[in-house]
N, C-alpha and C. Protein backbone atom coordinates (compact mmCIF):
# COMPACT_ATOMS: atom_id res chain seq x y z
N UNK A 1 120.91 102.50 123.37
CA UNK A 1 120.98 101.85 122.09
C UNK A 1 119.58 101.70 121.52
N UNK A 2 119.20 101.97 119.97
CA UNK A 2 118.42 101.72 119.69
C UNK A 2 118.29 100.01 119.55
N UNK A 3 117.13 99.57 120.01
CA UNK A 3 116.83 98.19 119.68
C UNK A 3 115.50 97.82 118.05
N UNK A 4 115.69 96.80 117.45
CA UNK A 4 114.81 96.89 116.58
C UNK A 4 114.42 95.89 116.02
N UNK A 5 112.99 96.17 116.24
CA UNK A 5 112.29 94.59 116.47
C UNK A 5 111.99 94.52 114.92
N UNK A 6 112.11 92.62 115.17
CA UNK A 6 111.63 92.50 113.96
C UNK A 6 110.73 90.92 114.14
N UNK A 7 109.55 91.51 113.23
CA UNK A 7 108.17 90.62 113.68
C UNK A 7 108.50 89.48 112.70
N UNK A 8 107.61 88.48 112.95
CA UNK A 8 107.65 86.87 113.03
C UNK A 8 107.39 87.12 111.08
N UNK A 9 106.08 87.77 110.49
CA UNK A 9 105.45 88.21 109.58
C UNK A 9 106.65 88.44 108.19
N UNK A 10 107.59 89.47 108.86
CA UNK A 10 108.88 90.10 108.49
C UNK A 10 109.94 88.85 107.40
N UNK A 11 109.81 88.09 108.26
CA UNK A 11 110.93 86.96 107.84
C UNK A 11 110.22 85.92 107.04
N UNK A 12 108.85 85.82 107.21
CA UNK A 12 108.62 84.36 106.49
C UNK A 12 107.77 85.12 105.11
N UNK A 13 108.15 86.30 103.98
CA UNK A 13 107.94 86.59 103.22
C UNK A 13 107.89 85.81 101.87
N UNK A 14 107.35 85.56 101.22
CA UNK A 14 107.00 84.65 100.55
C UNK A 14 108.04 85.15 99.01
N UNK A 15 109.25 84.60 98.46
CA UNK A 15 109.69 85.35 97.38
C UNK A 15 109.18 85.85 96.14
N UNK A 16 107.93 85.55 96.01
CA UNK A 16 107.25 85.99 94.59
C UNK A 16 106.61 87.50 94.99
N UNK A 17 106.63 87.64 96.57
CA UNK A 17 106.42 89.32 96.55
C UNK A 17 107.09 90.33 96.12
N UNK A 18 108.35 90.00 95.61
CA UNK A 18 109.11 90.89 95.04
C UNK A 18 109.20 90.68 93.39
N UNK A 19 108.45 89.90 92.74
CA UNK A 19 109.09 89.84 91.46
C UNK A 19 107.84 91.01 91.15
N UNK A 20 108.00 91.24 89.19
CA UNK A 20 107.38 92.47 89.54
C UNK A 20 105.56 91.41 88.77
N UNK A 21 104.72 92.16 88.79
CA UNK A 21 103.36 91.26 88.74
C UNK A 21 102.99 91.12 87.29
N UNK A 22 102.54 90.17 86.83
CA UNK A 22 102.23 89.72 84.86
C UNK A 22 102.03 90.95 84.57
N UNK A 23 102.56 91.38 83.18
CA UNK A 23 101.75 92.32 82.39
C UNK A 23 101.05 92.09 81.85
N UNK A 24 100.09 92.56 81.25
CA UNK A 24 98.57 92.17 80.74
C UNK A 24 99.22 93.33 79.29
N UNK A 25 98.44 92.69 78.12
CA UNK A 25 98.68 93.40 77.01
C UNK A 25 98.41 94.77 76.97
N UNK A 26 97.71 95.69 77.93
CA UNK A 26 97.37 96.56 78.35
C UNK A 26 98.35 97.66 78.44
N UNK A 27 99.24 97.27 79.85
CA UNK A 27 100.09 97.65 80.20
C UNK A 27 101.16 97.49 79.24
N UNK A 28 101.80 96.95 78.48
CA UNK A 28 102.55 96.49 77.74
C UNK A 28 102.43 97.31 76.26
N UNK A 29 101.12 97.73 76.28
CA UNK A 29 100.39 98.88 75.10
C UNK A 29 101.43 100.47 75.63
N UNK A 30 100.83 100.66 77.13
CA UNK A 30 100.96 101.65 77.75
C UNK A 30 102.41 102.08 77.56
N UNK A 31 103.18 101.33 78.11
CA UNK A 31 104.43 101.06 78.59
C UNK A 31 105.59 101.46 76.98
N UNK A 32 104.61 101.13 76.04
CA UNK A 32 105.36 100.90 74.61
C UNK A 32 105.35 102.52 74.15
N UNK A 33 104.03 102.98 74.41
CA UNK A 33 103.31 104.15 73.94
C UNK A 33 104.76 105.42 74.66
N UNK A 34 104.59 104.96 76.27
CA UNK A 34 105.76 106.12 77.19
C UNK A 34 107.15 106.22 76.51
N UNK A 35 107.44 105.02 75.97
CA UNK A 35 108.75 104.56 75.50
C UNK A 35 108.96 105.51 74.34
N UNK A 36 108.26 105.03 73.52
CA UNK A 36 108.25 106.22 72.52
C UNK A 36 108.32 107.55 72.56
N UNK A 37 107.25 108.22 73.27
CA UNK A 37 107.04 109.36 73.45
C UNK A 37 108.24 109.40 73.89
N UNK A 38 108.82 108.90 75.07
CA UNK A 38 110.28 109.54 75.94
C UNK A 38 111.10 109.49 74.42
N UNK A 39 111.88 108.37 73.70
CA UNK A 39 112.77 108.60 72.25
C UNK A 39 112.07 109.87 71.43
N UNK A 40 110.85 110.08 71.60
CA UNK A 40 110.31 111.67 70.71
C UNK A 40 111.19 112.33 71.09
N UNK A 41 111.01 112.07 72.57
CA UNK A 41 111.14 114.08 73.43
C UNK A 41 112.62 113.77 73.07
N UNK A 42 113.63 112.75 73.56
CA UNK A 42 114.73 112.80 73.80
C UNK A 42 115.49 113.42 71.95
N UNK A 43 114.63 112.48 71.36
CA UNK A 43 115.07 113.29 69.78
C UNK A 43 115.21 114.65 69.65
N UNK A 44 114.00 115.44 69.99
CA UNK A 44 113.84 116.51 70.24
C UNK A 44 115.01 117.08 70.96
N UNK A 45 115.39 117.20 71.71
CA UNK A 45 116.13 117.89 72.48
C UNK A 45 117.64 117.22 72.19
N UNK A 46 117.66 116.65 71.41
CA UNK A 46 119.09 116.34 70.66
C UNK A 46 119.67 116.98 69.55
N UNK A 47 118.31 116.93 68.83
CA UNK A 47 118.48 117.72 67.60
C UNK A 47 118.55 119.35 68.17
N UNK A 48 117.35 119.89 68.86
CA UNK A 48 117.28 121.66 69.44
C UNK A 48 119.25 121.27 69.99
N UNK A 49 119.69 120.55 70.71
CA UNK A 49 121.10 120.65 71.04
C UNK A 49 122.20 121.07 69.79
N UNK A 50 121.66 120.01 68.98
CA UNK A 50 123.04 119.99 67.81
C UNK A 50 122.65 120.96 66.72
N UNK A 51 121.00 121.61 66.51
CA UNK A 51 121.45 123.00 66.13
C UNK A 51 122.08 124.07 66.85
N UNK A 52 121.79 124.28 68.49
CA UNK A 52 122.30 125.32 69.31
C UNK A 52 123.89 125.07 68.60
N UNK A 53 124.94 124.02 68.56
CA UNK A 53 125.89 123.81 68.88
C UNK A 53 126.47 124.19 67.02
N UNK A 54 125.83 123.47 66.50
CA UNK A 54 126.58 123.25 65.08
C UNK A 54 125.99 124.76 64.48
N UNK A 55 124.94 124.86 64.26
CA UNK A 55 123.87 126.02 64.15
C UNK A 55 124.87 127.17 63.99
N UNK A 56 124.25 127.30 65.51
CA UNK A 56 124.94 128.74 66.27
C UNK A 56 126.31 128.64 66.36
N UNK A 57 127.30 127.89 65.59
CA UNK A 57 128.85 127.83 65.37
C UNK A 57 128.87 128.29 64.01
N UNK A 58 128.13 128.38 62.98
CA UNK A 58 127.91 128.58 61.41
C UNK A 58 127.42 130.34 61.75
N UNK A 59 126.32 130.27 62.39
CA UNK A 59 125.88 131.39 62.33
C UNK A 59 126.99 132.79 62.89
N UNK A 60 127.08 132.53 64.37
CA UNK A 60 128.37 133.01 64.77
C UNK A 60 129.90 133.36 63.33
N UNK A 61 130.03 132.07 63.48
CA UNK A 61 131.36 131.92 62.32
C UNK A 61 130.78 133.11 61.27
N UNK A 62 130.28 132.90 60.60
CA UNK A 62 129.77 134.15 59.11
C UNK A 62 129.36 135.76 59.56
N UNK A 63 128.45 135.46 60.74
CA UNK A 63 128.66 137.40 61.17
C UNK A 63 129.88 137.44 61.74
N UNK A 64 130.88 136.73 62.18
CA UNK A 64 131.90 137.62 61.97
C UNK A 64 132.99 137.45 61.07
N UNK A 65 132.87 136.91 60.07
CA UNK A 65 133.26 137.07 58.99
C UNK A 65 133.10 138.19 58.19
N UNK A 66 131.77 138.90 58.38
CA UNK A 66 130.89 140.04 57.74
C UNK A 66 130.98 141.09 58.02
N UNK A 67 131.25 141.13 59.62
CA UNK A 67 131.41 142.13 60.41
C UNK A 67 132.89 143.18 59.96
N UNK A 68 133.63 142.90 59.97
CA UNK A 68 134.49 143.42 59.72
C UNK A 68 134.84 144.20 58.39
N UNK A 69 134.13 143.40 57.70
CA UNK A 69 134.35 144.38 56.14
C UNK A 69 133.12 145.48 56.11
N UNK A 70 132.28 145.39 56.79
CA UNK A 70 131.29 146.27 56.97
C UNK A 70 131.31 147.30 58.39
N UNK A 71 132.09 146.92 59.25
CA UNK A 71 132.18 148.34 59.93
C UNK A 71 133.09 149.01 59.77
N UNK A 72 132.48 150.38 60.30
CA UNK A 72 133.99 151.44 60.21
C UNK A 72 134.37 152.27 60.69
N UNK A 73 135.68 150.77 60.74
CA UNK A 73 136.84 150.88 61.92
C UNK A 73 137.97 150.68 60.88
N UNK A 74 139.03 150.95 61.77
CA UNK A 74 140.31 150.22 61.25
C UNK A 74 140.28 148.96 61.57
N UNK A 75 140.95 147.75 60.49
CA UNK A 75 140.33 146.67 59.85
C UNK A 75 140.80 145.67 61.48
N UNK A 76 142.07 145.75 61.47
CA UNK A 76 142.36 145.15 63.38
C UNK A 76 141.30 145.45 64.31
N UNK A 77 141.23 146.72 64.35
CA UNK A 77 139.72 147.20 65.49
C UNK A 77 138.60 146.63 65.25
N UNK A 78 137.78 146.11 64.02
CA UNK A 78 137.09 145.66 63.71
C UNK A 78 137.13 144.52 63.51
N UNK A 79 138.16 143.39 63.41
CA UNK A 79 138.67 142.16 63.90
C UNK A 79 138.66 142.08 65.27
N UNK A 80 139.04 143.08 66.28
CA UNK A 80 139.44 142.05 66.95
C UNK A 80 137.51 142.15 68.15
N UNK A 81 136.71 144.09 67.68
CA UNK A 81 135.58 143.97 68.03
C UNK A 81 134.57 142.79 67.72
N UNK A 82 134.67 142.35 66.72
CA UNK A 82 133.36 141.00 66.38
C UNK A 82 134.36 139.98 66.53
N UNK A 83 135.15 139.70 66.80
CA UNK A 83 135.83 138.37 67.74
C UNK A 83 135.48 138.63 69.44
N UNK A 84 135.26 139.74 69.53
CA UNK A 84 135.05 139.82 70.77
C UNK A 84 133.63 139.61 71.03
N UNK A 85 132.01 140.30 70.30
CA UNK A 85 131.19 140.35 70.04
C UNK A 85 131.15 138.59 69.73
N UNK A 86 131.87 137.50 68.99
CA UNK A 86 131.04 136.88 68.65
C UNK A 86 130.75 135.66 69.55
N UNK A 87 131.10 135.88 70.96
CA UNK A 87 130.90 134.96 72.11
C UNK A 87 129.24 135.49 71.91
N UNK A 88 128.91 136.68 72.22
CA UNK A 88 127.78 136.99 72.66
C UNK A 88 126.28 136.11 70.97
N UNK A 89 127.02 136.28 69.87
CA UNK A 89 126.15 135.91 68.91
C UNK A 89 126.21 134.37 69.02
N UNK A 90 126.98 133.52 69.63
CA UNK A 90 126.75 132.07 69.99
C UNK A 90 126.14 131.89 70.90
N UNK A 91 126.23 132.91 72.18
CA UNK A 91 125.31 132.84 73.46
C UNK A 91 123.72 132.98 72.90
N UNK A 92 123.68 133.85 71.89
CA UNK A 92 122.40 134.03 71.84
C UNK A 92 121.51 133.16 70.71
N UNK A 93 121.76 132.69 70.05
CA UNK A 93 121.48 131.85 69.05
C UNK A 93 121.72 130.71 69.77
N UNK A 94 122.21 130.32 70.81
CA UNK A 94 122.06 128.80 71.16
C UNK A 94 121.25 128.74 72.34
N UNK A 95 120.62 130.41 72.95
CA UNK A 95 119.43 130.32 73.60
C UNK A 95 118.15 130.45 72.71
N UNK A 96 118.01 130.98 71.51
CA UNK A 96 117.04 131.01 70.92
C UNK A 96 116.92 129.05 70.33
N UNK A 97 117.85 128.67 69.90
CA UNK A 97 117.55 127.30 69.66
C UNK A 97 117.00 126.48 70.52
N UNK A 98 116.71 126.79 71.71
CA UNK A 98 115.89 126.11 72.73
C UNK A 98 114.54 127.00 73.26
N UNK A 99 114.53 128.22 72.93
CA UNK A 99 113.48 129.02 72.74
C UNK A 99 112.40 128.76 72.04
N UNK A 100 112.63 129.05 70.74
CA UNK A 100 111.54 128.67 70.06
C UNK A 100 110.99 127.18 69.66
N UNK A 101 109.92 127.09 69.35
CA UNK A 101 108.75 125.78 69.14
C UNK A 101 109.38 124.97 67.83
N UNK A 102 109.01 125.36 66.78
CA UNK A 102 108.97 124.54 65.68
C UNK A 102 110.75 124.50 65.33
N UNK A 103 110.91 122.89 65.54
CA UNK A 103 112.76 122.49 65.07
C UNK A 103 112.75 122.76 63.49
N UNK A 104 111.90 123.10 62.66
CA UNK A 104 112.17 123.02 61.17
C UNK A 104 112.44 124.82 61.40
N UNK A 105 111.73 125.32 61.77
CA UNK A 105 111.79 127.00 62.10
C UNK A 105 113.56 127.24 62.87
N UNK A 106 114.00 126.17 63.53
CA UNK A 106 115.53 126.84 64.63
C UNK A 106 116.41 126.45 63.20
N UNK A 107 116.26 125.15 62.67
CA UNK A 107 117.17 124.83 61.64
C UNK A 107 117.58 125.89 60.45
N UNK A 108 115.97 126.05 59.93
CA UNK A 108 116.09 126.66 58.41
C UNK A 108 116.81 128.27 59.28
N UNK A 109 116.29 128.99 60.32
CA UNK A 109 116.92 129.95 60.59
C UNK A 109 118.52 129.97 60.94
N UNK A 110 119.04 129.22 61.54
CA UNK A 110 120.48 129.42 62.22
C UNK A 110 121.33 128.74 60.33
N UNK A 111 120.74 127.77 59.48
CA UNK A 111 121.28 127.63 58.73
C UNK A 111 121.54 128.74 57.27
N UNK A 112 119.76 129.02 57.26
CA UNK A 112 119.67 130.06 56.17
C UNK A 112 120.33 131.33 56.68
N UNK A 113 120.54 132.10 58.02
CA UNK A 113 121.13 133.15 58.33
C UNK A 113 122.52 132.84 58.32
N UNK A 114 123.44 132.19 58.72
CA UNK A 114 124.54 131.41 58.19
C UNK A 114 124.97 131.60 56.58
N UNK A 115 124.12 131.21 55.93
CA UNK A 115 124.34 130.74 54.65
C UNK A 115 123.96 132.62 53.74
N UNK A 116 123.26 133.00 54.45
CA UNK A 116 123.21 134.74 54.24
C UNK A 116 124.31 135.40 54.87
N UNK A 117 124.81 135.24 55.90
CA UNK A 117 126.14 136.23 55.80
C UNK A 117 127.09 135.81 55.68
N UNK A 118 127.51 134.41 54.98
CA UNK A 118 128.57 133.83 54.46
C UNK A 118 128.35 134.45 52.93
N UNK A 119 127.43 134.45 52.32
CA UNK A 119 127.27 135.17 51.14
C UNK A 119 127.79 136.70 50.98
N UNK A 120 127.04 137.09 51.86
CA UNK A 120 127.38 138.38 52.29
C UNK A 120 129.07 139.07 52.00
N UNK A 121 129.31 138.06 52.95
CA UNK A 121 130.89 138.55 53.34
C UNK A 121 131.45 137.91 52.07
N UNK A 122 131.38 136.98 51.23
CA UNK A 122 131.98 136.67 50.08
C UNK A 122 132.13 137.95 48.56
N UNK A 123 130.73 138.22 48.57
CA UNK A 123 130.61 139.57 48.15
C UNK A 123 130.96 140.41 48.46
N UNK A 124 131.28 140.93 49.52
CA UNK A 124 131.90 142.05 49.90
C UNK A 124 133.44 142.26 49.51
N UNK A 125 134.09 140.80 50.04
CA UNK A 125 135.07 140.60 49.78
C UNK A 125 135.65 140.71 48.20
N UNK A 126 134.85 139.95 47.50
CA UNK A 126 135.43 139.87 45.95
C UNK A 126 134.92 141.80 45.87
N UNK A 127 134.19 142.92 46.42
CA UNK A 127 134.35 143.98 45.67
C UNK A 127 135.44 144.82 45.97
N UNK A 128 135.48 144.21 47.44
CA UNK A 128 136.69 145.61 47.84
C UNK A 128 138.10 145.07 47.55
């Protein structure tokens, strides 16, 4: 059997060793400064999220909307190819939304390319 000692030192611990020790306005500077920065980053990576998600669901959604009146196929074959294709254009646009640096650069792109082949395909549509 293990036996396990326990010294005299052990037990007569004084309870204020555990509380945690004054902050000094210092720390309390510091502490405010991390806080923040962490709500930056966490912003950050909420927003890069909910363009990957909303983004790259717009973007996706309109090329294949587009797709189909512009290739040529028979119009089913070409339905059901960029329905099939458009897993891969959400896969990839919701890795580039965490790719690149500047969030005003993932936005204006996944929205303005969106908003270009929703045009696109509207035009196409009213010619043919």
């Amino acid at each position: 059997m293990l036996a396990h000692h326990v010294s005299g030192s052990d037990c007569t611990r004084n309870t204020t060793d555990f509380l945690p020790p004054a902050q000094s306005s210092r720390t309390q500077f510091i502490r405010a400064v991390l806080f923040t920065s962490s709500m930056h980053y966490r912003l950050q990576v909420f927003s890069r999220f909910a363009a990957a998600v909303l983004g790259g669901y717009l973007l996706s959604a309109s090329i294949t909307a587009l797709l189909p009146l512009v290739l040529p196929l028979k119009r089913t074959d070409a339905v059901l190819l960029t329905l099939s294709l458009s897993v891969l254009f959400y896969a990839v646009s919701f890795i580039a939304a965490f790719y690149f640096r500047g969030l005003k650069y993932i936005w204006c792109s996944l929205i303005g390319g969106s908003l270009l082949f929703a045009g696109l395909s509207v035009l196409l549509q009213g010619k043919l």
